[in-house]
N, C-alpha and C. Protein backbone atom coordinates (compact mmCIF):
# COMPACT_ATOMS: atom_id res chain seq x y z
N UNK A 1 11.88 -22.81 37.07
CA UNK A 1 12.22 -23.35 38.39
C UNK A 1 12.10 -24.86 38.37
N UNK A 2 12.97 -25.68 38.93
CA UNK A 2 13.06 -26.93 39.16
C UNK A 2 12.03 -27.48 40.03
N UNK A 3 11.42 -28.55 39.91
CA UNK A 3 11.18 -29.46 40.92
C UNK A 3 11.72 -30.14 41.88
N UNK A 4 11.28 -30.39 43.26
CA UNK A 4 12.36 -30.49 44.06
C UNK A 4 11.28 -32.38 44.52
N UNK A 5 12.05 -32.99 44.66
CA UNK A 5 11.28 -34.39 45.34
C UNK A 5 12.04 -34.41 45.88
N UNK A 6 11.70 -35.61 47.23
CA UNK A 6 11.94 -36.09 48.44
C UNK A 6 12.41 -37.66 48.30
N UNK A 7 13.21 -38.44 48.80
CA UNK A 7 12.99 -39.55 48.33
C UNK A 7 12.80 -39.95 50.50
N UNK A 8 12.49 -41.53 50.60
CA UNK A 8 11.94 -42.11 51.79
C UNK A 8 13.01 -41.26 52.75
N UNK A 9 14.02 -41.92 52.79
CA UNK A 9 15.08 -41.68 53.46
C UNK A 9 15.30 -40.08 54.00
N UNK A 10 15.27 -39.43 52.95
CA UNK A 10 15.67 -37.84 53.31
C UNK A 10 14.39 -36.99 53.32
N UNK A 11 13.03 -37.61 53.60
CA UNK A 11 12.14 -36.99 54.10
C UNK A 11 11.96 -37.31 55.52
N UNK A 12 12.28 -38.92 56.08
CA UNK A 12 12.98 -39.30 57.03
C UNK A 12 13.67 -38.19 57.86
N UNK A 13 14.54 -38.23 57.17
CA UNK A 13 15.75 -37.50 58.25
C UNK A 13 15.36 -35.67 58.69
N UNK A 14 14.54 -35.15 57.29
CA UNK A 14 13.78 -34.17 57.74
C UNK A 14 13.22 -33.88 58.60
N UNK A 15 12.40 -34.88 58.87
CA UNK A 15 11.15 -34.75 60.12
C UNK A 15 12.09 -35.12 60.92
N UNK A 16 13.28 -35.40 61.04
CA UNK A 16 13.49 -35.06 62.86
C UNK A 16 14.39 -34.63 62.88
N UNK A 17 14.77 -33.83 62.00
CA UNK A 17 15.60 -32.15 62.58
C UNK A 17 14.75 -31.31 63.21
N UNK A 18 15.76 -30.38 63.98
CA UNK A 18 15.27 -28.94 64.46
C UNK A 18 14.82 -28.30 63.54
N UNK A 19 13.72 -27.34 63.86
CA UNK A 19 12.88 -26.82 63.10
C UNK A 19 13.85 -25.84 62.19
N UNK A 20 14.42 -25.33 63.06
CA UNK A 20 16.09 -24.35 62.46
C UNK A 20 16.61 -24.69 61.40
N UNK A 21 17.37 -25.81 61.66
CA UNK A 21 17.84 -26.92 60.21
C UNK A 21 17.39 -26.45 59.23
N UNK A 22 16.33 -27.65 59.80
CA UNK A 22 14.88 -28.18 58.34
C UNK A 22 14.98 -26.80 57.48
N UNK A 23 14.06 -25.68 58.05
CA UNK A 23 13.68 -24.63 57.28
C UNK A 23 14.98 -23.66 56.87
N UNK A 24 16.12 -24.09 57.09
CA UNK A 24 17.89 -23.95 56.39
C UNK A 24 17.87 -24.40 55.27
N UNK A 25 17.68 -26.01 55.64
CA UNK A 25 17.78 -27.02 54.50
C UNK A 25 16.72 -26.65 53.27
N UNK A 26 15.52 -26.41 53.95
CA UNK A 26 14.79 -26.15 52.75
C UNK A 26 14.74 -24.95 51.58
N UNK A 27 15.23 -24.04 52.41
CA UNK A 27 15.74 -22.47 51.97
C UNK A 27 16.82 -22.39 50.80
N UNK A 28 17.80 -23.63 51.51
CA UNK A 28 19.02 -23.48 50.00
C UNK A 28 18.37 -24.61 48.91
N UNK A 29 17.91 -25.40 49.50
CA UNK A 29 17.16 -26.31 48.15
C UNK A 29 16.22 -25.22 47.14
N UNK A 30 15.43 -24.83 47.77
CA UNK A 30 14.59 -23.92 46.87
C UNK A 30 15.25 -22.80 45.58
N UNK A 31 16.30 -22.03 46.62
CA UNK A 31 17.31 -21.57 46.44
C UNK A 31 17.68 -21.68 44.80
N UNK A 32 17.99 -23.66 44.61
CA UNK A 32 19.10 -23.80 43.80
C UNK A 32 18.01 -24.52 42.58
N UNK A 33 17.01 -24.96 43.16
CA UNK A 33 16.01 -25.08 42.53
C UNK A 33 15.85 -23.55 41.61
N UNK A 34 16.04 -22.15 41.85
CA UNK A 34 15.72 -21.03 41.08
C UNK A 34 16.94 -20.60 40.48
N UNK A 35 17.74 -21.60 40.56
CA UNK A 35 19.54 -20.82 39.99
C UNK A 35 19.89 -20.24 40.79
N UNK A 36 19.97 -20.14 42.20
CA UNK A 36 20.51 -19.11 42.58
C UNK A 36 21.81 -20.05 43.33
N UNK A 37 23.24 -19.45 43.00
CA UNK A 37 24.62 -19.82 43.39
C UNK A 37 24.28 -20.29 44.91
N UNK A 38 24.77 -21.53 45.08
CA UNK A 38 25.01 -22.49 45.97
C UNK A 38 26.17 -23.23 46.13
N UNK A 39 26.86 -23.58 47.77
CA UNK A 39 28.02 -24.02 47.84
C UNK A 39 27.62 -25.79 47.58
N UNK A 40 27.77 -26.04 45.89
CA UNK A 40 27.36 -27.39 45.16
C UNK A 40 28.93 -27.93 44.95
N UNK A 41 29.02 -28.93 45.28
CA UNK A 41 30.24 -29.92 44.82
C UNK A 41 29.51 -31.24 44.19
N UNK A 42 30.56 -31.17 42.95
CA UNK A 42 30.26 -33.21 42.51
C UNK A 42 30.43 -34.11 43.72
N UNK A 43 30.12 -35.26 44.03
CA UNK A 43 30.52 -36.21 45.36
C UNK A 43 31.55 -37.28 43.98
N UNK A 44 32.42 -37.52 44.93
CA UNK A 44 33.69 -38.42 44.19
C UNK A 44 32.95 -40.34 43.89
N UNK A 45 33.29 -40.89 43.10
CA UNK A 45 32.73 -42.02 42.96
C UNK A 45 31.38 -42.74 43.30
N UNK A 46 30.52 -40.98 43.07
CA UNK A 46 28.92 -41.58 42.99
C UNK A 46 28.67 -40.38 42.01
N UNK A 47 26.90 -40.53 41.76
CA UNK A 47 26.61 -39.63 40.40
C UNK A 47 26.28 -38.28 40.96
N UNK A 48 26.08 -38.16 42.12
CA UNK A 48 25.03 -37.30 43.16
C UNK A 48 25.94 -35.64 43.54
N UNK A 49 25.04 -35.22 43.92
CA UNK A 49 26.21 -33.83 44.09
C UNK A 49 25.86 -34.01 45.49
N UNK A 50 26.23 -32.82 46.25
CA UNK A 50 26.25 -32.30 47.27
C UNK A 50 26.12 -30.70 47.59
N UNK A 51 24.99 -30.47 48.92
CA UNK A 51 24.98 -28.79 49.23
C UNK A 51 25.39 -28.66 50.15
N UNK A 52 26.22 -27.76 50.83
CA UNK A 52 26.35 -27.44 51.87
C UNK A 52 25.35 -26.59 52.41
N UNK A 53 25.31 -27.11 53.64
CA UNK A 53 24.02 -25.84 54.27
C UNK A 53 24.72 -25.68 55.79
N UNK A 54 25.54 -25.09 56.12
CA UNK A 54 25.75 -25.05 57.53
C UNK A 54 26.97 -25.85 58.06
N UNK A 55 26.50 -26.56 58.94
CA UNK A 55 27.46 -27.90 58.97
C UNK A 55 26.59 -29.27 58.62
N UNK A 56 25.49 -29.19 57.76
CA UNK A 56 24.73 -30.04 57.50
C UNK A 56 24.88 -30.28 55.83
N UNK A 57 24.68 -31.48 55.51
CA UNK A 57 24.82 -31.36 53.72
C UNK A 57 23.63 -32.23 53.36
N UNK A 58 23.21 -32.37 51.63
CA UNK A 58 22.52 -32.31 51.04
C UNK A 58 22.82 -33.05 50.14
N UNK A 59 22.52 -34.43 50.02
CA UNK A 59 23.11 -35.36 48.94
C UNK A 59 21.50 -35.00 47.94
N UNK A 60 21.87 -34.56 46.69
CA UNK A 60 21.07 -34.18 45.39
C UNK A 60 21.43 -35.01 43.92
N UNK A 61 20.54 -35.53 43.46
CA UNK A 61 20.40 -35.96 42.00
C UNK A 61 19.75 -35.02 41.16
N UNK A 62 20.75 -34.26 40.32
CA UNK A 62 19.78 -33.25 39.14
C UNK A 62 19.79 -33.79 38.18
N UNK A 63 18.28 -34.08 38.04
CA UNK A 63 17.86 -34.47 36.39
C UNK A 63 17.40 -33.67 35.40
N UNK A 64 17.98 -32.99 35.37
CA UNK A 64 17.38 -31.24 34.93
C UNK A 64 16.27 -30.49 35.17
N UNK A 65 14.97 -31.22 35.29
CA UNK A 65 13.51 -30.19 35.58
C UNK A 65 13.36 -30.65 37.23
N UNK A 66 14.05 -31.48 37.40
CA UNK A 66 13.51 -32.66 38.72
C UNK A 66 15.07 -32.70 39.18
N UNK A 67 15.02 -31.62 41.13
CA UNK A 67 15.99 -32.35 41.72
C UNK A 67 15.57 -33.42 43.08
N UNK A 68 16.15 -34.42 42.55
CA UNK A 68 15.61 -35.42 43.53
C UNK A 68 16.78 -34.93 45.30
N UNK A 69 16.24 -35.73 46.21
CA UNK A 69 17.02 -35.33 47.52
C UNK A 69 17.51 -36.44 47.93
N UNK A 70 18.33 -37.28 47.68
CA UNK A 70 19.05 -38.48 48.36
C UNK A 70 18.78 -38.75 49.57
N UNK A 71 19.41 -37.48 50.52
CA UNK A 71 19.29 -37.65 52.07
C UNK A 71 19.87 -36.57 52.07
N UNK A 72 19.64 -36.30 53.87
CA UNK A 72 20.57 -35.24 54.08
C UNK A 72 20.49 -35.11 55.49
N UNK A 73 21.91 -34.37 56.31
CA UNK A 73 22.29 -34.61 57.85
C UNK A 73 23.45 -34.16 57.93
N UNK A 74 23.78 -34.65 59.10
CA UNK A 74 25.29 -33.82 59.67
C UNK A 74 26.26 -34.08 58.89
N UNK A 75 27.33 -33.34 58.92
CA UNK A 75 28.38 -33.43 57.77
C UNK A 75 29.54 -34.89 58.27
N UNK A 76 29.39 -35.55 59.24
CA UNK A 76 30.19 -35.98 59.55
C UNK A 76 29.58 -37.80 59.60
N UNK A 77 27.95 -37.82 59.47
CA UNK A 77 27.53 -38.81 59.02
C UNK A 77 26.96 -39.44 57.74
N UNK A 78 26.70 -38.42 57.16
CA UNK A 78 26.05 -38.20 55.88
C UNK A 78 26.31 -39.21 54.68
N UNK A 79 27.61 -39.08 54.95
CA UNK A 79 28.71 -39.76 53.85
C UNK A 79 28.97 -41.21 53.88
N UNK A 80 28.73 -41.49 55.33
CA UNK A 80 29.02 -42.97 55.78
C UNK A 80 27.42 -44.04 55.25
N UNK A 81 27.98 -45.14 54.63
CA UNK A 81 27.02 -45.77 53.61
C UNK A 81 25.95 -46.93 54.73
């Protein structure tokens, strides 16, 4: 099983989701952390992938033992730099 870290930002944005979310968000991280099939896309002209969780996504760095968490939030802000 992978390690999962937090970085400032997307522990940030954690603590002030709905409790609903959060424990969404954390469910498919763990999830993919154990191999288990996840809706994962490459992100286009960065190194980072992406999860879908809902209508919420999941910007991820896998370094193979260690997935780091970029950030993560609504699908419609997420992306904007």
């Amino acid at each position: 099983m992978k390690e999962i870290r937090f970085t400032t930002a997307a522990d940030r944005a954690l603590q002030r989701m709905q409790p609903k979310r959060k424990a969404a968000i954390l469910d498919k991280l763990a999830a993919y952390a154990r191999g288990a099939p996840v809706d994962i896309k490459k992100m286009q002209g960065k190194p980072y992938f992406r999860i879908r969780v809902g209508s919420d996504r999941v910007i991820i760095d896998d370094k193979g033992n260690v997935v780091m968490v970029i950030d993560a939030g609504p699908r419609g802000s997420i992306y904007k730099e």
